[in-house]
N, C-alpha and C. Protein backbone atom coordinates (compact mmCIF):
# COMPACT_ATOMS: atom_id res chain seq x y z
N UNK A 1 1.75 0.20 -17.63
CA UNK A 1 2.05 0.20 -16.21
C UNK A 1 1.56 1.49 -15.58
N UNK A 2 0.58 1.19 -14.36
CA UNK A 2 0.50 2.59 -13.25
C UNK A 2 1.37 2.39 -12.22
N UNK A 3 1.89 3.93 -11.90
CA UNK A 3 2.07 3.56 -10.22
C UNK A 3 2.11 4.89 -9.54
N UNK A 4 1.52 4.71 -8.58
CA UNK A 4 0.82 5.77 -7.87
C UNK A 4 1.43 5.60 -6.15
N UNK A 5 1.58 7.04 -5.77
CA UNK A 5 1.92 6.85 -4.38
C UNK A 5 0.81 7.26 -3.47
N UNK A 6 0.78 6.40 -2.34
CA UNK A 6 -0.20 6.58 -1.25
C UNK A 6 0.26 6.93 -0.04
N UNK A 7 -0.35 7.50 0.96
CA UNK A 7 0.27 7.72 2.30
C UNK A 7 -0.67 6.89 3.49
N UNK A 8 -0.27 6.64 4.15
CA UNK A 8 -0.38 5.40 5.03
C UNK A 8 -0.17 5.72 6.29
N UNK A 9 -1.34 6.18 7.51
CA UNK A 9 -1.10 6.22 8.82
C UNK A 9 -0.85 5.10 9.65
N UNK A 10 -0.07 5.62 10.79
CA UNK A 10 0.09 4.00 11.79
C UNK A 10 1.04 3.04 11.79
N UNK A 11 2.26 3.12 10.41
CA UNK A 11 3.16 2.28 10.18
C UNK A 11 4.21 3.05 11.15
N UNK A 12 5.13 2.35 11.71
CA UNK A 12 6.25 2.15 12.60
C UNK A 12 7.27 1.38 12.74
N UNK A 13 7.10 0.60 12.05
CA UNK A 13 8.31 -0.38 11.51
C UNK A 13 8.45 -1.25 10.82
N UNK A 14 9.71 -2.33 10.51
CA UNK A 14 9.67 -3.15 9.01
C UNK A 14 8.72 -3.98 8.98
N UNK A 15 8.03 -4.38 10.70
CA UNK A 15 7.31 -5.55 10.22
C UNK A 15 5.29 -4.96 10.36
N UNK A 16 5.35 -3.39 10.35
CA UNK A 16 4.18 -2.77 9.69
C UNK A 16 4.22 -2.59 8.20
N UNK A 17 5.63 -2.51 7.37
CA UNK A 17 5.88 -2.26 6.26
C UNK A 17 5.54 -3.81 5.70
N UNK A 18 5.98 -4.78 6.06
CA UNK A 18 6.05 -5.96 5.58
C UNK A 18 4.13 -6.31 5.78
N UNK A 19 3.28 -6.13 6.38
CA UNK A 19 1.90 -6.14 6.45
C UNK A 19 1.33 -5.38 5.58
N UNK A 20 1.98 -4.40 5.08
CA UNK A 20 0.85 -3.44 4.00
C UNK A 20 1.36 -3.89 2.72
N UNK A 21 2.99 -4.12 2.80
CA UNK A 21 3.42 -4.85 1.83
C UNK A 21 2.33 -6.49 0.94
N UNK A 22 2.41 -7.41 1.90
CA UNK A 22 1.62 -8.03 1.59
C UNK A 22 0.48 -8.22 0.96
N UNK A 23 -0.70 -7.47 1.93
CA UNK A 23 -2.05 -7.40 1.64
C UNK A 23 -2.05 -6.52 0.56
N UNK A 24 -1.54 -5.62 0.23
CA UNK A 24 -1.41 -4.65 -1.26
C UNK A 24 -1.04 -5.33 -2.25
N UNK A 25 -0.29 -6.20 -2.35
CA UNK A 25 0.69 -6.91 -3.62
C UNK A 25 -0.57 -8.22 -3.97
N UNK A 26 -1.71 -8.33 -2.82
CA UNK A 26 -2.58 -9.23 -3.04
C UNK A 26 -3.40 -9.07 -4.19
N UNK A 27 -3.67 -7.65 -4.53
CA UNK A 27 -4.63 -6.68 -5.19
C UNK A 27 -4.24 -7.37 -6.91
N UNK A 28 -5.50 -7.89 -7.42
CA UNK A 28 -4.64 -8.01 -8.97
C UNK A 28 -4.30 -6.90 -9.70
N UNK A 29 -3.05 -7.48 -10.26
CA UNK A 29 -2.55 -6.45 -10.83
C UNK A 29 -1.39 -5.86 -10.66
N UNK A 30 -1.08 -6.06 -9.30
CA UNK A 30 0.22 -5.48 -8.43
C UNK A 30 1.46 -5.88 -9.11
N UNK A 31 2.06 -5.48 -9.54
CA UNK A 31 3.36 -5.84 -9.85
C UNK A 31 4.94 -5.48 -8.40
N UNK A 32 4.49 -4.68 -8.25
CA UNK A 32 5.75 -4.44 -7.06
C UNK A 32 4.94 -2.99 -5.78
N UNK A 33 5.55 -3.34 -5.10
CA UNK A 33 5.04 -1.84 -3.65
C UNK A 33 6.12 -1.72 -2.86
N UNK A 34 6.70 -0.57 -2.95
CA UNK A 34 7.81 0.01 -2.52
C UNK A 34 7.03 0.29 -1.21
N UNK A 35 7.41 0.16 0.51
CA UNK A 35 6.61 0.93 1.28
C UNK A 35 8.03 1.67 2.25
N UNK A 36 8.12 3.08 2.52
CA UNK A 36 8.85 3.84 3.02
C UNK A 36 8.07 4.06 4.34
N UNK A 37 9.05 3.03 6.03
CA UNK A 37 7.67 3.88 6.72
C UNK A 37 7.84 5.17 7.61
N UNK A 38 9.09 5.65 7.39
CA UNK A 38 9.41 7.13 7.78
C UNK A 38 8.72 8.35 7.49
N UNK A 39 8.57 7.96 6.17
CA UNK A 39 7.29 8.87 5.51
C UNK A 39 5.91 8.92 5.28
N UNK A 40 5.43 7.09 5.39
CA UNK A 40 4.43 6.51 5.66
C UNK A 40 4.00 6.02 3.78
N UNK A 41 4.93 6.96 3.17
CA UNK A 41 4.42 6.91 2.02
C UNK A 41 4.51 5.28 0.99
N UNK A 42 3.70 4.76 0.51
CA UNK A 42 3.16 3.06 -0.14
C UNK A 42 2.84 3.40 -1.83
N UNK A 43 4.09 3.04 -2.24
CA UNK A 43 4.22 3.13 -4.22
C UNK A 43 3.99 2.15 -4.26
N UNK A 44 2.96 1.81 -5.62
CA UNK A 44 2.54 0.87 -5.38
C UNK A 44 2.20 0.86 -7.60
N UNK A 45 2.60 -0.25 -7.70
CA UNK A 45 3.54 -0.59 -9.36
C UNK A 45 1.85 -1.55 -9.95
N UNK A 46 1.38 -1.29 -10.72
CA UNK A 46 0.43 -2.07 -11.21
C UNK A 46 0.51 -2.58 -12.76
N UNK A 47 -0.43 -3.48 -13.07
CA UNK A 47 -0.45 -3.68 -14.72
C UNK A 47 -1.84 -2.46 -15.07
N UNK A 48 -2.83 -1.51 -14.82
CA UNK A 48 -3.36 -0.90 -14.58
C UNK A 48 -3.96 -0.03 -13.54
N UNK A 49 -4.00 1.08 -13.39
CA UNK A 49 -4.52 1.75 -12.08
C UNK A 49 -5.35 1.51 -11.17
N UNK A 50 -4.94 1.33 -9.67
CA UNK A 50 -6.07 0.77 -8.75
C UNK A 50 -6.96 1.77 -8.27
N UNK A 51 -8.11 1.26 -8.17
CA UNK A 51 -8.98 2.24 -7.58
C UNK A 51 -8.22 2.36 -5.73
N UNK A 52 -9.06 3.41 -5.77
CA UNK A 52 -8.32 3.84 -3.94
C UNK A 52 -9.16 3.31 -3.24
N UNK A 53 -10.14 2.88 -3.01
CA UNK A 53 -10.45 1.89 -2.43
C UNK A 53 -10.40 0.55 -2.14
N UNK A 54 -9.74 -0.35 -3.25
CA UNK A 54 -8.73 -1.39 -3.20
C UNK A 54 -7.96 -1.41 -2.22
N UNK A 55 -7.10 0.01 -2.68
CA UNK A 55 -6.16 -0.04 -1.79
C UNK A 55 -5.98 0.04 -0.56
N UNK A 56 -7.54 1.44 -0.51
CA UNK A 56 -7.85 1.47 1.42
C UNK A 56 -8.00 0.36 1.71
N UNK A 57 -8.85 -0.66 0.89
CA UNK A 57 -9.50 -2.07 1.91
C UNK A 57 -8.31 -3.39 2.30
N UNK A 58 -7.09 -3.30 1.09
CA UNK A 58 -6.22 -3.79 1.85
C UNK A 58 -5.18 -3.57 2.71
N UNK A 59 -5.03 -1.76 2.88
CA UNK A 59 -4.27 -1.26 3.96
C UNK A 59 -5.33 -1.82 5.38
N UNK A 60 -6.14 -1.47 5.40
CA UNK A 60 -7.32 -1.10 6.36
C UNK A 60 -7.25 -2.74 7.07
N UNK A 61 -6.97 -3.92 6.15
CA UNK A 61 -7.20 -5.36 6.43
C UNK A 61 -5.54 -5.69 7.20
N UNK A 62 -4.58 -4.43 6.59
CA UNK A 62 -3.27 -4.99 7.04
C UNK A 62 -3.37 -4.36 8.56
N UNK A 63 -4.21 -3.57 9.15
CA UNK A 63 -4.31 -2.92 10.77
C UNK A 63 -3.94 -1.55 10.19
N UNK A 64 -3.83 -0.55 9.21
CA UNK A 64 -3.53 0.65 8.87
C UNK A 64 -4.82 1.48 7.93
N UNK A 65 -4.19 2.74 8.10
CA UNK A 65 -5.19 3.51 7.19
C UNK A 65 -4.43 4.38 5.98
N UNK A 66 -5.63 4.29 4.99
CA UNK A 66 -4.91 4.83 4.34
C UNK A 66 -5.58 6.50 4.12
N UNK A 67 -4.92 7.68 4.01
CA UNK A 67 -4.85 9.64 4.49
C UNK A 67 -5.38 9.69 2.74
N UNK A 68 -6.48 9.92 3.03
CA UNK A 68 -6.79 10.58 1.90
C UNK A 68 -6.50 11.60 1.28
């Protein structure tokens, strides 16, 4: 198991959390994604490590970015 935390501009509420939620958990591999959006910060539980570009392209598809 990886899991790695990301930070995430632009989220503002449960139903921006529930959009990055989604499109991230799409990614194979995903096992679970915690998303906090006070902090902006997106844990994100895999069966192996995602590349960060995965992940930008499905934040980026949910209307967000992801802070390098």
């Amino acid at each position: 198991m990886a899991e790695t935390t990301y930070t995430v501009e632009g989220m503002t509420c449960g139903h921006c959390a529930t959009s990055v939620r989604e499109e991230v958990s799409e990614l194979a591999g995903v096992r679970q994604v915690d998303v906090d959006v006070e902090s902006g910060r997106v844990t994100v539980t895999s069966d192996t490590p995602l590349t960060t570009d995965a992940v930008a392209a499905a934040v980026t598809e949910a209307g967000y970015r992801l802070v390098a």
